[in-house]
Protein backbone atom coordinates (compact mmCIF):
# COMPACT_ATOMS: atom_id res chain seq x y z
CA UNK A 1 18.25 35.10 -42.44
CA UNK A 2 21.17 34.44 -40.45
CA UNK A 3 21.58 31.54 -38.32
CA UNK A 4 21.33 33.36 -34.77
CA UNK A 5 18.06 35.70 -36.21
CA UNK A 6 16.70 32.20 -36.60
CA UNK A 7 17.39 30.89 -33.50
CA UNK A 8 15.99 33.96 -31.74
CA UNK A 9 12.50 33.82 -33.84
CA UNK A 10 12.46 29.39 -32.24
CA UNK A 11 13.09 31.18 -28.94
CA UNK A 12 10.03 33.48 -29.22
CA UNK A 13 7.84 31.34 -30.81
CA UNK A 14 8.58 28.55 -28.11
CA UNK A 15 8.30 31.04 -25.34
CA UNK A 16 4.48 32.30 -26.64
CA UNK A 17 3.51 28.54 -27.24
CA UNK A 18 4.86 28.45 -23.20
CA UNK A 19 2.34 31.36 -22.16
CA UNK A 20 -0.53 29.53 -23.42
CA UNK A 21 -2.77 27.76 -20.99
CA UNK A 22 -1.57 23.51 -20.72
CA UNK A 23 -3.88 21.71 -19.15
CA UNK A 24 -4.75 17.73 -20.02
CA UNK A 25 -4.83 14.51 -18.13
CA UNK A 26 -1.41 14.18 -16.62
CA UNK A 27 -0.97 18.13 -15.72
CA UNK A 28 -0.69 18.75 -11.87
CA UNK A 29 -3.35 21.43 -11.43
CA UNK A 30 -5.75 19.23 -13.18
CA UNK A 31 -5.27 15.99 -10.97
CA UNK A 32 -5.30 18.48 -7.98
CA UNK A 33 -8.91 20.08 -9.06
CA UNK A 34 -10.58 16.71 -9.42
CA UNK A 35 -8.70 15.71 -5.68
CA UNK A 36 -10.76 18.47 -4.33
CA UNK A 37 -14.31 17.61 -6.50
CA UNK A 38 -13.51 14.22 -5.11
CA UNK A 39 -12.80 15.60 -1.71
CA UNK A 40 -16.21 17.76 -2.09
CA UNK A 41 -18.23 14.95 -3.24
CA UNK A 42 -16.22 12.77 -0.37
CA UNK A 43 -19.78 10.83 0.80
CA UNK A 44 -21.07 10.13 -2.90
CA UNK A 45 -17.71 8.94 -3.49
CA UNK A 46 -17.98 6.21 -1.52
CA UNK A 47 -21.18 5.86 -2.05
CA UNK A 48 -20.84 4.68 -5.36
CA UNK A 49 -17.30 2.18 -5.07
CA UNK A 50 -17.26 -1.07 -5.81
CA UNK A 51 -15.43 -1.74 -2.64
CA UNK A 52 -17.34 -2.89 -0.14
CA UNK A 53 -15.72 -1.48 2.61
CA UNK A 54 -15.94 2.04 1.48
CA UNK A 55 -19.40 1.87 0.50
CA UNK A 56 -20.54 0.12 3.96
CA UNK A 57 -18.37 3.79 5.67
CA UNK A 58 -20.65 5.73 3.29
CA UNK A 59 -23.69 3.81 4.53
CA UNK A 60 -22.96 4.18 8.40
CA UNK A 61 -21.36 7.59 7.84
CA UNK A 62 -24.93 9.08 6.54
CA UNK A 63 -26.50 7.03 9.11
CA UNK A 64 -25.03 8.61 11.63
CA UNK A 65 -25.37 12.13 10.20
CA UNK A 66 -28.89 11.16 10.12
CA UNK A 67 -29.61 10.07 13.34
CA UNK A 68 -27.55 13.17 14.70
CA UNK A 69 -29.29 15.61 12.65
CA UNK A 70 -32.63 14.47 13.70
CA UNK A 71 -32.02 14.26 17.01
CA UNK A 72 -30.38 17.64 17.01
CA UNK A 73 -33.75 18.96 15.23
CA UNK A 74 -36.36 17.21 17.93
CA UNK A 75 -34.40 18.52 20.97
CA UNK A 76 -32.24 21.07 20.26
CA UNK A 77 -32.30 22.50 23.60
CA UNK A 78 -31.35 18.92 25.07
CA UNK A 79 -28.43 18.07 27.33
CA UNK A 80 -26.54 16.21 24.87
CA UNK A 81 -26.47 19.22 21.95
CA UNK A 82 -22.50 19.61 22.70
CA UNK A 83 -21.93 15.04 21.60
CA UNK A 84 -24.48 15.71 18.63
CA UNK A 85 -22.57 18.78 17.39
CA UNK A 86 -19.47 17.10 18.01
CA UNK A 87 -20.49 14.40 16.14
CA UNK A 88 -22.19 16.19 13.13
CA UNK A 89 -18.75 18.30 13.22
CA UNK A 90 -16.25 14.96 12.80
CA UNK A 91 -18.73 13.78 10.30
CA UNK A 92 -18.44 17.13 8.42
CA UNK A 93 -14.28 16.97 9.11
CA UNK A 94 -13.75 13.56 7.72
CA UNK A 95 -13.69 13.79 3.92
CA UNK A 96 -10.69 16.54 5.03
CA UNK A 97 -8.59 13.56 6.50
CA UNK A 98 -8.77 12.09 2.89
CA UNK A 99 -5.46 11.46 0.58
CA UNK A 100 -6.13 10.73 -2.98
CA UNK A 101 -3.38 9.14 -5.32
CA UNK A 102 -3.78 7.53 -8.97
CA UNK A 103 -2.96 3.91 -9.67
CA UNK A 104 -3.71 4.57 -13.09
CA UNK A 105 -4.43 7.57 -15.90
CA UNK A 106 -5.57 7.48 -19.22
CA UNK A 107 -6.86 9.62 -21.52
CA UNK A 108 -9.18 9.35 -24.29
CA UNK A 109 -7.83 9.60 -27.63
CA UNK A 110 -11.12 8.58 -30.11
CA UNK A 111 -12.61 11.91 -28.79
CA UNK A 112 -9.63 14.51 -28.34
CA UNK A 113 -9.38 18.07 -29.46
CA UNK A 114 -7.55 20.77 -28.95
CA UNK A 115 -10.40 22.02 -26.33
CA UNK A 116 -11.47 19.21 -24.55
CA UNK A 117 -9.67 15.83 -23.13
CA UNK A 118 -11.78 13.02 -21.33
CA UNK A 119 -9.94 11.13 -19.12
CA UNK A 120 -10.46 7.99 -16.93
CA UNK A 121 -8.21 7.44 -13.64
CA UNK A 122 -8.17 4.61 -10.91
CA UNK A 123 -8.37 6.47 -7.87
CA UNK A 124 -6.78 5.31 -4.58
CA UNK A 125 -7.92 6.65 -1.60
CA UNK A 126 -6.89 6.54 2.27
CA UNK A 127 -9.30 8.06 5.14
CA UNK A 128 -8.64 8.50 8.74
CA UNK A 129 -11.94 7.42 10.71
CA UNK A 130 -12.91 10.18 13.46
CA UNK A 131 -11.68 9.32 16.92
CA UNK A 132 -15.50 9.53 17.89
CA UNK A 133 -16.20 6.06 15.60
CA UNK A 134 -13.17 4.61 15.28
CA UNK A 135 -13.02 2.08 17.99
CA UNK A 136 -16.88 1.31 17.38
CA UNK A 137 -16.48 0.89 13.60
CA UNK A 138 -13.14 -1.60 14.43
CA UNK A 139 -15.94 -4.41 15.70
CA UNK A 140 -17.50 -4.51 12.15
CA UNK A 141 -14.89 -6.44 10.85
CA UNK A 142 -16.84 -5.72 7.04
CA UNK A 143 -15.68 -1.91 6.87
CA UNK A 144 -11.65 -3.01 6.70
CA UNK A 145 -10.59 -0.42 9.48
CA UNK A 146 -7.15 -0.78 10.38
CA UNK A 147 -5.70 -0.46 13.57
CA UNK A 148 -5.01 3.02 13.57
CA UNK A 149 -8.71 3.56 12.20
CA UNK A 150 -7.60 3.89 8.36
CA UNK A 151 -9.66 2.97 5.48
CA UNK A 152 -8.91 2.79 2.00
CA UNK A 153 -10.12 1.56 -1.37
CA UNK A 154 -10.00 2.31 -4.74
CA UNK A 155 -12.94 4.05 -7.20
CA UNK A 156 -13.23 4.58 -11.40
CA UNK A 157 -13.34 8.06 -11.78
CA UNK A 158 -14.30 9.67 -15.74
CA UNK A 159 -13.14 13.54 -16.11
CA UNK A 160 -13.05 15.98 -19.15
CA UNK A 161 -11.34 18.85 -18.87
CA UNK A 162 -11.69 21.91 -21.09
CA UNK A 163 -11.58 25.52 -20.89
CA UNK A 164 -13.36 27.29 -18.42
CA UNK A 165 -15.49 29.56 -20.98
CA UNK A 166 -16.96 31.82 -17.72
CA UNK A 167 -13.18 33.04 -18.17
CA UNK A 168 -12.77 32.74 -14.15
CA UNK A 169 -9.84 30.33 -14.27
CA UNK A 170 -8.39 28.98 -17.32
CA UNK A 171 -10.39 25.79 -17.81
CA UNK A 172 -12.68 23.31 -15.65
CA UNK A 173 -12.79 19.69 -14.57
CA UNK A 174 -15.78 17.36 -14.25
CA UNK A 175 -15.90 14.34 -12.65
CA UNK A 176 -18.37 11.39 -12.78
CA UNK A 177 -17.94 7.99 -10.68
C-alpha cells in the first residue's frame, strides 16, 4: 500500500472513531446535564450539604414555602393572595439564580468500562437570595448572606454516566449527594 493510501485509511478511521458518541467525566455536555439535575434538585441540594449555611437556606427556604402554601390553601380568596403568590413565585425562581462550578473532578477507575464512568465532583455553588428575603435573612448572621444577598457553599456530588439505552439522547447522567 502506498504511503498516501495509508494515510487516507488513518484519516477515515480517525474521522468514524470522531462520529461516535464521547461522553465521560470531564466532557462539557456531561458537567452541563448534572448543572441542571443539580439545578432541578436545587432544595435537596442544600438540603443535604455539609455547610451549614446552605443547609440552614434549605431549612428556611421550605419553611417559607410552607407557611405560604398553607396559607394560600386556608384563604385563597384573602387580601394578601398577590404577597403569597409572589412569594411562592421567588421561592420557585431561586434555584434559577444558581451558578454551579467544580473545584474538583474525578473519575472512578476500579469500576470503568467502555459503557459506564462513575464520577465524584466537589461542587461549588453561588445563589442570589430573592429580593423578598434578602434583607430579612441578612439578620441571621448563621446563613453567611453577603451583602448583596449571595450565598454559596460547596456539596460532594457522585454521578455515572452511561448511555441513554431509551435511545432519546445519547447517554444519561445520575446524580446522588
Amino acid at each position: 500500500m502506498r504511503p498516501s493510501g495509508l494515510s487516507v485509511i488513518v484519516a477515515f478511521a480517525l474521522g468514524l472513531a470522531s462520529c461516535a458518541p464521547r461522553y465521560d467525566c470531564r466532557t462539557k455536555s456531561v458537567q452541563d446535564r448534572l448543572f441542571v439535575i443539580l439545578r432541578d434538585n436545587f432544595y435537596d441540594v442544600l438540603s443535604k450539604t455539609d455547610q451549614p449555611e446552605l443547609k440552614g437556606l434549605a431549612a428556611l427556604a421550605g419553611f417559607v414555602g410552607l407557611v405560604a402554601g398553607v396559607a394560600e390553601m386556608a384563604q385563597p380568596d384573602g387580601v394578601d393572595e398577590k404577597s403569597r403568590s409572589r412569594i411562592l413565585n421567588q421561592l420557585r425562581a431561586f434555584p434559577e439564580t444558581a451558578r454551579f462550578s467544580l473545584n474538583s473532578l474525578t473519575e472512578d477507575d476500579s469500576e470503568k468500562s467502555r459503557e459506564k464512568h462513575k464520577c465524584s465532583a466537589n461542587v461549588h455553588i453561588e445563589a442570589t437570595i430573592p429580593e423578598e428575603f434578602a434583607d430579612a435573612l441578612r439578620q441571621l448572621p448563621f446563613l453567611g448572606i453577603n451583602a448583596k444577598g449571595e450565598v454559596s457553599g460547596n456539596i460532594d456530588v457522585g454521578f455515572t454516566v452511561q448511555p441513554d439505552l431509551s435511545g432519546k439522547t445519547d447517554f444519561v447522567v445520575r446524580a446522588n449527594w
